[in-house]
N, C-alpha and C. Protein backbone atom coordinates (compact mmCIF):
# COMPACT_ATOMS: atom_id res chain seq x y z
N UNK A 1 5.49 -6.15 -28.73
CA UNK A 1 5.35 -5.51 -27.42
C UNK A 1 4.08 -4.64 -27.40
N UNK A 2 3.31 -4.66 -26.46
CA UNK A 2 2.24 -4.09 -26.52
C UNK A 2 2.27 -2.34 -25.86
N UNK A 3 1.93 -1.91 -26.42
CA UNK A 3 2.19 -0.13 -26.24
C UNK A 3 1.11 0.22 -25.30
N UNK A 4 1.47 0.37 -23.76
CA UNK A 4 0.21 1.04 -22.87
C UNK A 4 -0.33 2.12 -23.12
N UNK A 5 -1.52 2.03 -23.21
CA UNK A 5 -2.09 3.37 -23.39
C UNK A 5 -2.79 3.87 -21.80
N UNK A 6 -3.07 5.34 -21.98
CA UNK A 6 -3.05 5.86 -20.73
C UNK A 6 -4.05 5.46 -19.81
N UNK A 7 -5.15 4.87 -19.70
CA UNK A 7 -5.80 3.92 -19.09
C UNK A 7 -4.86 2.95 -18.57
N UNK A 8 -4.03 2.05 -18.93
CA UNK A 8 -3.67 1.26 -18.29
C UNK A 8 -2.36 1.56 -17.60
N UNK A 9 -1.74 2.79 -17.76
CA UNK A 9 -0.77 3.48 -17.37
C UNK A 9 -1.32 4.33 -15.52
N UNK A 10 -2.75 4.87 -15.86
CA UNK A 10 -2.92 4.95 -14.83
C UNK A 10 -3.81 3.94 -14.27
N UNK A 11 -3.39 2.98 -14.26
CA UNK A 11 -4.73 1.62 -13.36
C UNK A 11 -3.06 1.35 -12.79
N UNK A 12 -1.86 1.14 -13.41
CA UNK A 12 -0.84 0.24 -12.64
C UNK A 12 -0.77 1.37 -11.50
N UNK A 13 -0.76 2.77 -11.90
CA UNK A 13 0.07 3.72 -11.10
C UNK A 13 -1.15 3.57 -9.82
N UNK A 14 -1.96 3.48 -9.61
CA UNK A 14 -3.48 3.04 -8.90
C UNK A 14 -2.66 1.87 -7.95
N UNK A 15 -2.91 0.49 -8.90
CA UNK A 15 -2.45 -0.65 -8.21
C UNK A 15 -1.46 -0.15 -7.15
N UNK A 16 -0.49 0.47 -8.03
CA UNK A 16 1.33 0.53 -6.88
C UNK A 16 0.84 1.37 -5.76
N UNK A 17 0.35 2.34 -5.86
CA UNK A 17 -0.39 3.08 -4.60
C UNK A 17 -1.31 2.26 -4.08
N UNK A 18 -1.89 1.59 -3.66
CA UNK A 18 -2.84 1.12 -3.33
C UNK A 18 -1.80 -0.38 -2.26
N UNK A 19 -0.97 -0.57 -3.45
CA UNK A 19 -0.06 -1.81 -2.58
C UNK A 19 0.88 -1.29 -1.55
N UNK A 20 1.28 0.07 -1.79
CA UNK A 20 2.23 0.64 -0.82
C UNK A 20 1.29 0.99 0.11
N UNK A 21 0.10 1.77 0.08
CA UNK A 21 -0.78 2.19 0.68
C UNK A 21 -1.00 0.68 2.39
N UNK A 22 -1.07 -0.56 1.15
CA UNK A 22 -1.50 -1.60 2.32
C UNK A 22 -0.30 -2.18 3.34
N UNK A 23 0.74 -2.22 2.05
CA UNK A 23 2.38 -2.28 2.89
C UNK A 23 1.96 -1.08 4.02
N UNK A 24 2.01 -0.27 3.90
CA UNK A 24 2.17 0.47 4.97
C UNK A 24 1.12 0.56 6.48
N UNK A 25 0.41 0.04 5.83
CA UNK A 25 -1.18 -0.07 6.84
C UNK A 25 -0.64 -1.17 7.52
N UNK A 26 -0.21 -2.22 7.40
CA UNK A 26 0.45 -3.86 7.60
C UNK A 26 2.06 -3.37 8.35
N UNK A 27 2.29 -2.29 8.19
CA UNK A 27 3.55 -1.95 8.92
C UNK A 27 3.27 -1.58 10.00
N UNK A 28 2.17 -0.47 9.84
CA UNK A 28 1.86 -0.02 11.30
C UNK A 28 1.12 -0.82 12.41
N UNK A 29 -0.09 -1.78 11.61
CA UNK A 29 -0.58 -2.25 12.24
C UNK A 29 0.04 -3.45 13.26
N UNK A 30 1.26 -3.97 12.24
CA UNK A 30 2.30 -5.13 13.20
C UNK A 30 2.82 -4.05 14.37
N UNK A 31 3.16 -2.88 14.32
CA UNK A 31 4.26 -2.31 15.33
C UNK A 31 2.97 -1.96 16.31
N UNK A 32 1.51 -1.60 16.36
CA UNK A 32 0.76 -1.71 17.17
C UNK A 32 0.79 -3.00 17.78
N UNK A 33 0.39 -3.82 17.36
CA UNK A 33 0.28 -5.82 17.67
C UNK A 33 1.87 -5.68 18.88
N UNK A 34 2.51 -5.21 18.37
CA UNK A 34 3.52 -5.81 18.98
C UNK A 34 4.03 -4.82 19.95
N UNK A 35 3.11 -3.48 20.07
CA UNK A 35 3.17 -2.34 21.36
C UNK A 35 4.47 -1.58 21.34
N UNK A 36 5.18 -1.44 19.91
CA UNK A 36 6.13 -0.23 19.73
C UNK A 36 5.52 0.96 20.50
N UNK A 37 4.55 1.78 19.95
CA UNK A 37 3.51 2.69 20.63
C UNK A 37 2.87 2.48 21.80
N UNK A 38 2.43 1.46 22.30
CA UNK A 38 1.87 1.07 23.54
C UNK A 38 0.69 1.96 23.75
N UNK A 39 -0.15 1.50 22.86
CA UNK A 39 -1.46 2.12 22.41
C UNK A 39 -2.34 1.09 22.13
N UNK A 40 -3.91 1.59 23.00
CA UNK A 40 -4.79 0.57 22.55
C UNK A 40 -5.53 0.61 21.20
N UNK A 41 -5.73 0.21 20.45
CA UNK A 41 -6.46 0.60 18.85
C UNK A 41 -8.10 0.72 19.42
């Protein structure tokens, strides 16, 4: 088993923020598309 060292401990913790970050950008941006808000971008 390979033992992470802290470089690669913080690159995943990076990645997972970065993917929630876009999940969430992709959440809002569908509920605009689809005029939950009824707002022009």
């Amino acid at each position: 088993m390979i033992t992470p060292d802290k470089k690669t401990k913080k690159k995943n913790i990076l990645t997972a923020i970065a993917i929630l970050a876009f999940m969430v950008f992709l959440f809002l941006f569908t509920l605009f598309n689809v005029g939950v808000f009824d707002r022009q971008i």
